[in-house]
Each structure stands twice: as C-alpha cells, then as structure tokens.
Protein backbone atom coordinates (compact mmCIF):
# COMPACT_ATOMS: atom_id res chain seq x y z
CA UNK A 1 -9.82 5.63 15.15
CA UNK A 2 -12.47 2.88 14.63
CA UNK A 3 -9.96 0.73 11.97
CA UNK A 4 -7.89 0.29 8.97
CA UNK A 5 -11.07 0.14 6.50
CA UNK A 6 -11.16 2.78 3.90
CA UNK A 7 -15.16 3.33 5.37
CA UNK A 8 -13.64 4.13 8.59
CA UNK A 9 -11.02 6.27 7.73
CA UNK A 10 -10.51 9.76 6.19
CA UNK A 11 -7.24 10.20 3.79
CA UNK A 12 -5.11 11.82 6.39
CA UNK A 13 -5.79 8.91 8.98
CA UNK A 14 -4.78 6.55 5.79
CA UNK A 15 -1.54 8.69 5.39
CA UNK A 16 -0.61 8.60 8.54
CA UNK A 17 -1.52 4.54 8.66
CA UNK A 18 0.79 3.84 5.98
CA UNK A 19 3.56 6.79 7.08
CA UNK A 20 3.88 5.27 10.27
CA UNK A 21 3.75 1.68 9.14
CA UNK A 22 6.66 2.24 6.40
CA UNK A 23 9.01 4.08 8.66
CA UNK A 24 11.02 6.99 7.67
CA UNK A 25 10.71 6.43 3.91
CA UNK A 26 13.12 9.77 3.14
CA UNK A 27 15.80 8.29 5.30
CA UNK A 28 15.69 5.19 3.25
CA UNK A 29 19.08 5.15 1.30
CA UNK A 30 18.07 2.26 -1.59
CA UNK A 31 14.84 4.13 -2.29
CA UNK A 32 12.94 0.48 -1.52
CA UNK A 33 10.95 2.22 0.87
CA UNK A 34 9.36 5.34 -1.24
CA UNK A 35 8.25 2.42 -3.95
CA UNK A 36 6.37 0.76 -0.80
CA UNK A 37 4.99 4.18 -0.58
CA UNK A 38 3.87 4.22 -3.79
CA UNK A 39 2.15 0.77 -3.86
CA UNK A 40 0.10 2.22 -0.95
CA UNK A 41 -1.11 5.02 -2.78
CA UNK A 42 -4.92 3.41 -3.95
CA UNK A 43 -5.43 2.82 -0.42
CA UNK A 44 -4.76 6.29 0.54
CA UNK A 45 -6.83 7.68 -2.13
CA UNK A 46 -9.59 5.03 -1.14
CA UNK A 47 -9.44 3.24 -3.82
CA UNK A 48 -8.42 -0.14 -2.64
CA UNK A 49 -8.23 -1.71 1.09
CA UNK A 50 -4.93 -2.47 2.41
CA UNK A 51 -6.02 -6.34 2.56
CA UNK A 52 -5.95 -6.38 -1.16
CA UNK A 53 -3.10 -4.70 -1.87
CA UNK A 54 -1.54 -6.98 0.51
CA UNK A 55 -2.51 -10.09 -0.57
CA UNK A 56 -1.84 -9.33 -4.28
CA UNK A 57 1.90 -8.54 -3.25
CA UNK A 58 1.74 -11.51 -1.52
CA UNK A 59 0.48 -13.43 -4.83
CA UNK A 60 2.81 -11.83 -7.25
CA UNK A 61 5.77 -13.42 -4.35
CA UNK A 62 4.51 -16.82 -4.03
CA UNK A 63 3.60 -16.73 -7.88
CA UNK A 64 7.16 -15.76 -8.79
CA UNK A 65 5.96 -12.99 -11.13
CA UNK A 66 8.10 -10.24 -11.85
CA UNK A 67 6.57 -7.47 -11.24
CA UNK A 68 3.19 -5.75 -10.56
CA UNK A 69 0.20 -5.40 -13.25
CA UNK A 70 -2.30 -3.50 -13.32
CA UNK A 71 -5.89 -4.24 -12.36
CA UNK A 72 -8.79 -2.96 -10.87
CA UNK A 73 -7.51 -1.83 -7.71
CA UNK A 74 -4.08 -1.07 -9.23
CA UNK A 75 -2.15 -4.15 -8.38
CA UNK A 76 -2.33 -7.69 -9.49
C-alpha cells in the first residue's frame, strides 16, 4: 500500500487501516472503542483524511469543548 491518503487507498484498505489501528473494538467492554469506530467512519467512506479528523479531535481536547459538531468533513 502506497499510504494512508484517501487517493491512495480503496475503502477496504481504509477499513482495515482503522480496524487494525483501533484494536479489537467488539472486545471492548465500555463501548469507548466502537464510538472511535464511528468517528472514523468519513475517512472510510472517503470523505475526510485521517489528518483532519485527527486534528479536530485534537482541537475539541485542547479547546475543552464538549463534544463533537458537525462540519464539513463531519467533525469539528
């Protein structure tokens, strides 16, 4: 595989990107992990790169915001 870029991917590559980055997210017992699933979701679909998903959960934590918003890309 050439990268992590949405050009250089197809959606089971991205699947399998964020599958084996997350872990086992059905053996998760506090559910946090299939909700880190979920926020991954516009990248599979290549809709959004993972950089920018990323850095806007990284903004919403430094930010102290609450939660995520929607945008453009699907998080804020």
């Amino acid at each position: 595989m050439a990268g992590y870029l949405i050009k250089d991917t197809t959606k089971e590559e991205r699947e399998r990107i964020v599958a084996e980055s997350i872990g086992n997210i059905n053996g998760a017992c506090d559910g946090c992990a299939v909700g880190l699933a979920d926020m991954y979701q516009d990248y599979i679909d290549g809709k959004c790169e993972l950089r920018e998903i990323n850095m806007s959960f990284a903004a919403r934590y430094v930010s102290g915001s609450n939660g995520p918003a929607e945008n453009g890309c699907g998080y804020a």
